[in-house]
PDB file of N, CA and C in Angstrom:
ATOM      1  N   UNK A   1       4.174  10.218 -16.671  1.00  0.00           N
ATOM      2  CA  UNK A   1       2.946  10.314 -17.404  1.00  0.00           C
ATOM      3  C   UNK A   1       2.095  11.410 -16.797  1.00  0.00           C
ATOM      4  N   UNK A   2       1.907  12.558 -17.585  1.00  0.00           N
ATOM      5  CA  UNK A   2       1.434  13.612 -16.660  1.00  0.00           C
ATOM      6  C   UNK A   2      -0.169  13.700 -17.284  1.00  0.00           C
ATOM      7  N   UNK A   3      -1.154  13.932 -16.460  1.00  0.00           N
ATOM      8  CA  UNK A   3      -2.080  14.077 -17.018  1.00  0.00           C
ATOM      9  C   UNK A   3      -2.726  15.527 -17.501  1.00  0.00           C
ATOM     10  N   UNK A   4      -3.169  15.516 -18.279  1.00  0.00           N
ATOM     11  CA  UNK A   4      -3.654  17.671 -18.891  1.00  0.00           C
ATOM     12  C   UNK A   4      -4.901  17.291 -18.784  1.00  0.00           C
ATOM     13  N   UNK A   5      -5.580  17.899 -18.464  1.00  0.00           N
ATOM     14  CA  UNK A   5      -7.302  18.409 -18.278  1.00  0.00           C
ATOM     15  C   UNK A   5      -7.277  20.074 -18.436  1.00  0.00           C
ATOM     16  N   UNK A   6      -8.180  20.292 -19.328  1.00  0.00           N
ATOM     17  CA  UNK A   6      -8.177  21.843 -19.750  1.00  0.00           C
ATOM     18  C   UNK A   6      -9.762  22.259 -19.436  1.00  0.00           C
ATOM     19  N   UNK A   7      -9.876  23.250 -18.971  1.00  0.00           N
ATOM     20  CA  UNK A   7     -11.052  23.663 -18.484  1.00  0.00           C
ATOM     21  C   UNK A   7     -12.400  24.403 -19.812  1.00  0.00           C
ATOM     22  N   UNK A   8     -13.797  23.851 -19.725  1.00  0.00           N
ATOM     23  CA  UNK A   8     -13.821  24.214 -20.929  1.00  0.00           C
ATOM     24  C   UNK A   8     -14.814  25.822 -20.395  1.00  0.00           C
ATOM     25  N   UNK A   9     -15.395  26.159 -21.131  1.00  0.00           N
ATOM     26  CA  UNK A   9     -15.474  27.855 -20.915  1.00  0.00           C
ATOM     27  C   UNK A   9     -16.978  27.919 -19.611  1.00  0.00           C
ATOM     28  N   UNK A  10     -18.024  26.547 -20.164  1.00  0.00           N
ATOM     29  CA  UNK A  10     -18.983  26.835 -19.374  1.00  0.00           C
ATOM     30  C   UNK A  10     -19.006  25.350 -18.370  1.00  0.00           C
ATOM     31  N   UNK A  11     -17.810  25.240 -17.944  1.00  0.00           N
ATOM     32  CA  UNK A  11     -17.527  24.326 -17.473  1.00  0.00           C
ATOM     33  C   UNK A  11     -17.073  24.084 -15.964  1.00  0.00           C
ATOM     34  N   UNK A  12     -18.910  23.417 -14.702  1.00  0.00           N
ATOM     35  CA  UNK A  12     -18.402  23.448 -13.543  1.00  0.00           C
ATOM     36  C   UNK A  12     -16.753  22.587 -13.376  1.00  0.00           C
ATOM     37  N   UNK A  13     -16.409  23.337 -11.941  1.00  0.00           N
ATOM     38  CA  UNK A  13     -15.080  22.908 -11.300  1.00  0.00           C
ATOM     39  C   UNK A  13     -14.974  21.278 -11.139  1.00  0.00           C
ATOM     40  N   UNK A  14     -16.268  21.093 -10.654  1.00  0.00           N
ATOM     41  CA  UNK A  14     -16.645  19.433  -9.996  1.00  0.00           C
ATOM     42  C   UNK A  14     -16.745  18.447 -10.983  1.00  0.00           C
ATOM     43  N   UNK A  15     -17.108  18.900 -12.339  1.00  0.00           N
ATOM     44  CA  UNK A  15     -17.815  17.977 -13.222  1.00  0.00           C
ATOM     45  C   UNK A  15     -15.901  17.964 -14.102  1.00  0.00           C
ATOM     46  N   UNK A  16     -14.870  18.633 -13.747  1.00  0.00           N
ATOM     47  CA  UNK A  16     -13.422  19.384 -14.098  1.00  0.00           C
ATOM     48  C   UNK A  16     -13.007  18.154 -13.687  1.00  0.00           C
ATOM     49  N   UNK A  17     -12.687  18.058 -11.902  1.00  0.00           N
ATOM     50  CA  UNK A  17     -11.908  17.430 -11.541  1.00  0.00           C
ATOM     51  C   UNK A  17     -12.763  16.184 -11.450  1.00  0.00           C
ATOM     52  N   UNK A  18     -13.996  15.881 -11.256  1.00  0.00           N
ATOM     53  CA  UNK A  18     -14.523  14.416 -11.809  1.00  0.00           C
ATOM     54  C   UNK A  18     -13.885  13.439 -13.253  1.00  0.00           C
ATOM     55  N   UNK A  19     -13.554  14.233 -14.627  1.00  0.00           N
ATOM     56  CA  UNK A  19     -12.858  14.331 -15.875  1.00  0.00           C
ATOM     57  C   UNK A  19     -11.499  13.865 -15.577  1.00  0.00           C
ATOM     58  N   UNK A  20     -10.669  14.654 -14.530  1.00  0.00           N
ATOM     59  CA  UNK A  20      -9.252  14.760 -14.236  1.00  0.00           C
ATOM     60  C   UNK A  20      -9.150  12.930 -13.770  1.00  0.00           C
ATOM     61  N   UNK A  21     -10.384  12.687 -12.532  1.00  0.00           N
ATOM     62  CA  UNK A  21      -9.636  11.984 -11.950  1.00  0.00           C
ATOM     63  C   UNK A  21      -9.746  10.265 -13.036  1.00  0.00           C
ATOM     64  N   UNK A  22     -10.964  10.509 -13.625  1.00  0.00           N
ATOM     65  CA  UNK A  22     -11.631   9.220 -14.280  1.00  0.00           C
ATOM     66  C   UNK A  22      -9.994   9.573 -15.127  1.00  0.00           C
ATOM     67  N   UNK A  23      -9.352  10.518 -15.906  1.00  0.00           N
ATOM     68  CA  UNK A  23      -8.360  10.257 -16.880  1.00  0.00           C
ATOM     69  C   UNK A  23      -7.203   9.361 -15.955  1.00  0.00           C
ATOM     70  N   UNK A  24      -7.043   9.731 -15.134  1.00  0.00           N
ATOM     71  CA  UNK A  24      -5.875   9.396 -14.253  1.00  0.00           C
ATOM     72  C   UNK A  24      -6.489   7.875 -14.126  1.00  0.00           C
ATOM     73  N   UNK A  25      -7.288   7.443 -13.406  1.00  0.00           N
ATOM     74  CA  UNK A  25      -7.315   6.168 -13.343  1.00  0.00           C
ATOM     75  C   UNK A  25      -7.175   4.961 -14.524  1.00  0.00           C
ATOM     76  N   UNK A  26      -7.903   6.044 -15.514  1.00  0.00           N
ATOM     77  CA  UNK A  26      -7.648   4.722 -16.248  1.00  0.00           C
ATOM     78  C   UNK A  26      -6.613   4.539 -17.074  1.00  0.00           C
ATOM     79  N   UNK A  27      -5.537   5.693 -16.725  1.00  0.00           N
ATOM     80  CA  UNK A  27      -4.512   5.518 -17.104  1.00  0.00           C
ATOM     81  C   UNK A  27      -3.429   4.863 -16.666  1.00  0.00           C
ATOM     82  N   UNK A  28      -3.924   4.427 -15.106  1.00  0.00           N
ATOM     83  CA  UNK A  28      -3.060   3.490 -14.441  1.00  0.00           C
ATOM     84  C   UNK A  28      -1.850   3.862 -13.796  1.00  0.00           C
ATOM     85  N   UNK A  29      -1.894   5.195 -13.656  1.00  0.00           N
ATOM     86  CA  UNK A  29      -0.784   5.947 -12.812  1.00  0.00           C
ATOM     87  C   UNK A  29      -0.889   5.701 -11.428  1.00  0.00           C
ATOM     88  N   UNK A  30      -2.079   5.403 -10.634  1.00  0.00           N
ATOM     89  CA  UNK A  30      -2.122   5.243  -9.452  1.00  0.00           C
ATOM     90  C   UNK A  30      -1.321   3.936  -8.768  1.00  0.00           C
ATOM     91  N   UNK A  31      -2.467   3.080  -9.662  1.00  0.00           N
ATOM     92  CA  UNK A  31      -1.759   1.424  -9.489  1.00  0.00           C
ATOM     93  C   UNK A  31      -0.560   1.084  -9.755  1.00  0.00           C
ATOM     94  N   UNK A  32       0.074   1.740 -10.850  1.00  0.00           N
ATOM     95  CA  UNK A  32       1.777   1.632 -10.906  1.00  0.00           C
ATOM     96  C   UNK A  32       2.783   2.191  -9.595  1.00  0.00           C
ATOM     97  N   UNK A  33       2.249   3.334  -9.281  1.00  0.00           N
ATOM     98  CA  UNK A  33       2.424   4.190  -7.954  1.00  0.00           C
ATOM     99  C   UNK A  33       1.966   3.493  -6.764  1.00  0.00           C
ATOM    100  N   UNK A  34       1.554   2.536  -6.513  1.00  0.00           N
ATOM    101  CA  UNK A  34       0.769   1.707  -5.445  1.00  0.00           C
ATOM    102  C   UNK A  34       1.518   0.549  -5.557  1.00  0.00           C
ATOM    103  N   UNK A  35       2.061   0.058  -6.431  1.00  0.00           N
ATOM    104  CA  UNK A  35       2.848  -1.128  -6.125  1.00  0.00           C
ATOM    105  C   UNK A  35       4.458  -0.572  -6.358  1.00  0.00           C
ATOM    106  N   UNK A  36       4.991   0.565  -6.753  1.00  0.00           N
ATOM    107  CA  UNK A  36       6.521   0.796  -6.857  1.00  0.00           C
ATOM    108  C   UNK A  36       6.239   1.106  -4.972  1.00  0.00           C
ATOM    109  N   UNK A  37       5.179   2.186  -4.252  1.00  0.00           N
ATOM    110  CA  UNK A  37       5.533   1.953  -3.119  1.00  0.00           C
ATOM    111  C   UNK A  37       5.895   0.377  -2.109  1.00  0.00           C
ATOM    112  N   UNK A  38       4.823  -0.588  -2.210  1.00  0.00           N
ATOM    113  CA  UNK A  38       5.489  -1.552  -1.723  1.00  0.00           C
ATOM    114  C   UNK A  38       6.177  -2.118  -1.767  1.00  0.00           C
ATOM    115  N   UNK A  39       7.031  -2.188  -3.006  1.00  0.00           N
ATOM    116  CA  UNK A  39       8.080  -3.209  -3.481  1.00  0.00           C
ATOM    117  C   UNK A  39       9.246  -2.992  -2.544  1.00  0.00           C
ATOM    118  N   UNK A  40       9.634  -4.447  -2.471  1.00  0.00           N
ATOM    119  CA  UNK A  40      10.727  -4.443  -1.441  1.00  0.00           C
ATOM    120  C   UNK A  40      11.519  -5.757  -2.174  1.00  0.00           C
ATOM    121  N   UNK A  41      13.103  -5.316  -1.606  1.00  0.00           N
ATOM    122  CA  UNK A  41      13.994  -6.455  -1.866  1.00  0.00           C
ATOM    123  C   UNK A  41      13.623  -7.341  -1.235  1.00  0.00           C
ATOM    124  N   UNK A  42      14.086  -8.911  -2.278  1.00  0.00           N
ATOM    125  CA  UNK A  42      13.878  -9.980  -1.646  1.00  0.00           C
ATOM    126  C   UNK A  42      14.826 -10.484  -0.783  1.00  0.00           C
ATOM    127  N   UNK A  43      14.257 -10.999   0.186  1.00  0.00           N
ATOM    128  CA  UNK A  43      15.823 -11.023   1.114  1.00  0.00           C
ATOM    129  C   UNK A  43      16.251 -12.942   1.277  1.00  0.00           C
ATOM    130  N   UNK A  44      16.951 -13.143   1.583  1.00  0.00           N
ATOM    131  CA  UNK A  44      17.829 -14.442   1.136  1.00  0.00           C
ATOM    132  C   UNK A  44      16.822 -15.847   2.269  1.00  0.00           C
ATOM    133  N   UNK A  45      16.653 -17.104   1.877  1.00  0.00           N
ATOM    134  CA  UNK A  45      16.342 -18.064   2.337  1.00  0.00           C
ATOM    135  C   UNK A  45      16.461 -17.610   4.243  1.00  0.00           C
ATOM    136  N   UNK A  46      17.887 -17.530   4.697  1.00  0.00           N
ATOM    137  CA  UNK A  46      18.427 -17.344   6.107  1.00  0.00           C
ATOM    138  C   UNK A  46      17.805 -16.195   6.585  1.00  0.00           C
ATOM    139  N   UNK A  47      17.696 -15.458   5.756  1.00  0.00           N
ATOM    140  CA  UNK A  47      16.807 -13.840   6.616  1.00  0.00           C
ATOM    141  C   UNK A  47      15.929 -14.470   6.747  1.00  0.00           C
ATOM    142  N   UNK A  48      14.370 -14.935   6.213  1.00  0.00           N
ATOM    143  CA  UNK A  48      13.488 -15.288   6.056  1.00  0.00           C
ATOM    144  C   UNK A  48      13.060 -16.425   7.184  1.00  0.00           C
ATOM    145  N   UNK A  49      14.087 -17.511   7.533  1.00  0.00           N
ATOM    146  CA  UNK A  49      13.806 -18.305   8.487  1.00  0.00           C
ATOM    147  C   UNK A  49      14.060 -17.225   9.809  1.00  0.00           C
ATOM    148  N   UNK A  50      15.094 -16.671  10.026  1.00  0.00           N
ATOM    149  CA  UNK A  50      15.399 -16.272  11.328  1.00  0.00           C
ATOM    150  C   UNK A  50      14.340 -15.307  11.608  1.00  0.00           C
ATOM    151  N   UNK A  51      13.391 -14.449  10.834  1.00  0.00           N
ATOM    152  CA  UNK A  51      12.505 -13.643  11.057  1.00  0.00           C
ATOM    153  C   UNK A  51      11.180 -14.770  11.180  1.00  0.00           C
ATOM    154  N   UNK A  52      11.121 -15.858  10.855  1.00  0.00           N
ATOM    155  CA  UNK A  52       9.899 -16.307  10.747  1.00  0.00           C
ATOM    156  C   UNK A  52       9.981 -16.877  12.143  1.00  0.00           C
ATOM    157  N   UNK A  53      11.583 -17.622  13.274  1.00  0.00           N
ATOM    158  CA  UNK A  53      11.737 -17.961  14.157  1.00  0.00           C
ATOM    159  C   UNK A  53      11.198 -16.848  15.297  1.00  0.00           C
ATOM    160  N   UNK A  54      11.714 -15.744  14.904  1.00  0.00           N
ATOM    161  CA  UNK A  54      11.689 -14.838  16.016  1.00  0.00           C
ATOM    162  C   UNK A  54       9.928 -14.484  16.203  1.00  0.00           C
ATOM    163  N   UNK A  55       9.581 -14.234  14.805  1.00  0.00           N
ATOM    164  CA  UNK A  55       8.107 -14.321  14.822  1.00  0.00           C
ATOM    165  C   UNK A  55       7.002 -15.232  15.841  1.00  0.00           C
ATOM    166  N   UNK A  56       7.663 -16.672  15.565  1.00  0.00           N
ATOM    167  CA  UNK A  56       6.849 -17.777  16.596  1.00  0.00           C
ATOM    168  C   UNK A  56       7.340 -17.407  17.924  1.00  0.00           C
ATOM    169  N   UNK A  57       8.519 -17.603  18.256  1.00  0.00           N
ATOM    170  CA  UNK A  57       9.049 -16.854  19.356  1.00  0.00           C
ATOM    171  C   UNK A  57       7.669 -16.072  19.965  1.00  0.00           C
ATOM    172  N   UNK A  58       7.875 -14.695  19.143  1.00  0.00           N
ATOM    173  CA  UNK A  58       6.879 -13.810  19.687  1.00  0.00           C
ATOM    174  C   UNK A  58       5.626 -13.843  20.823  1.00  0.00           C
ATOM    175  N   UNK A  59       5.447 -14.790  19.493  1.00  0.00           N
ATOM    176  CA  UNK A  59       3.639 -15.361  19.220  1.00  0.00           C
ATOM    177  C   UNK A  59       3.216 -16.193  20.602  1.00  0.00           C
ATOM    178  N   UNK A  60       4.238 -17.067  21.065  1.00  0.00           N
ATOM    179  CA  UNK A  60       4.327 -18.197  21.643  1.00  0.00           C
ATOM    180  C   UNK A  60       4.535 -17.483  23.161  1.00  0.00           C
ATOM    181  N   UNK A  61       5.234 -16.377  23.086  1.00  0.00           N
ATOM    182  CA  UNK A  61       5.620 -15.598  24.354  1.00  0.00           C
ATOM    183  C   UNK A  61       4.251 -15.043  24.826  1.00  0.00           C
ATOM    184  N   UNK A  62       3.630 -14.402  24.202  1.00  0.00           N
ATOM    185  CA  UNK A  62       2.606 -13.687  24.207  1.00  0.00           C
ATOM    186  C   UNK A  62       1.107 -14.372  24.261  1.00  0.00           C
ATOM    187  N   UNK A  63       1.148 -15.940  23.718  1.00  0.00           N
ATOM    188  CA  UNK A  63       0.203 -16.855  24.025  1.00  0.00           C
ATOM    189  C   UNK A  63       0.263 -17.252  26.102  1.00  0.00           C
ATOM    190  N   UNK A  64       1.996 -17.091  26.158  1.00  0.00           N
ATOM    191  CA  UNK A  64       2.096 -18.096  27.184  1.00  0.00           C
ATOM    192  C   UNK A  64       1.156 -16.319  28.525  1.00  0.00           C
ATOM    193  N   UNK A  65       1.769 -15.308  28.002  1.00  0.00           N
ATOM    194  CA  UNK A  65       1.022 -14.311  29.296  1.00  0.00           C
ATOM    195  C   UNK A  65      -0.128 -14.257  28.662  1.00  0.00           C
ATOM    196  N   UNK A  66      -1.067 -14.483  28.179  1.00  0.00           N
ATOM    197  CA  UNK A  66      -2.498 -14.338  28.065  1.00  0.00           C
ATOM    198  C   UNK A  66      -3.159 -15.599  29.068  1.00  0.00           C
ATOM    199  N   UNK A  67      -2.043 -16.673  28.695  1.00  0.00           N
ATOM    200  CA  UNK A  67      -2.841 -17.806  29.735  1.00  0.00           C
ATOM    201  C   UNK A  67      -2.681 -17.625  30.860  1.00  0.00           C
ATOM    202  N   UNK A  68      -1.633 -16.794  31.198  1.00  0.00           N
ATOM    203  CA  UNK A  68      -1.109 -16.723  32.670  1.00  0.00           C
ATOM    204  C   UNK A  68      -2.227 -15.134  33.564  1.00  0.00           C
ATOM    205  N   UNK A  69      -2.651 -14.682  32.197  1.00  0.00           N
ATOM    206  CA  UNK A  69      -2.811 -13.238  32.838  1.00  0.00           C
ATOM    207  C   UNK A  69      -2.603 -12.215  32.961  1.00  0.00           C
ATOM    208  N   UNK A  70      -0.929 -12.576  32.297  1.00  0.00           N
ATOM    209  CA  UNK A  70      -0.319 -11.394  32.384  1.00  0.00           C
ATOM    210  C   UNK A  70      -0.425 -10.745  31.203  1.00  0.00           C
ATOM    211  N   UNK A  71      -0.031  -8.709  31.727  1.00  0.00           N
ATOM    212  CA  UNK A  71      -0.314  -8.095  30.373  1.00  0.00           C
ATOM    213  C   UNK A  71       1.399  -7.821  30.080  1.00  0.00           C
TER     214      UNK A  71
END
C-alpha cells in the first residue's frame, strides 16, 4: 500500500509532510507493520513449560544473591 502525496504549487514542505504522515496513519500501514514485526511462532505446550522452569530457576537464583549480598 504505497502512499502518493503530491506537492501543491504554493505549498510549505512541513504543512507536505504533516498531509503525508496523517495519510499514512490512517491508513493503517504502520499498525499492520507493528504487529507483522512481533509476530512469532507459537511454540508447543513442552517449550513453554521448560522456558517458564528455567525462568523461576532464574528468578529464584538471583532472589537467593540479593539476600545473601551477593552481586
Amino acid at each position: 500500500m504505497i502512499q502518493v502525496t503530491r506537492k501543491d504549487e504554493r505549498e510549505a514542505n512541513e504543512n507536505l509532510i504533516r498531509r503525508f504522515n496523517r495519510k499514512v496513519m490512517q491508513s493503517g500501514v504502520l499498525a499492520t507493520a507493528k504487529i507483522r514485526q512481533r509476530f512469532t511462532k507459537d511454540i508447543s505446550k513442552t517449550e513453554r513449560r521448560k522456558k517458564a522452569i528455567i525462568r523461576k530457576e532464574r528468578k529464584a537464583d538471583k532472589m537467593q544473591k540479593i539476600r545473601l549480598g551477593v552481586r
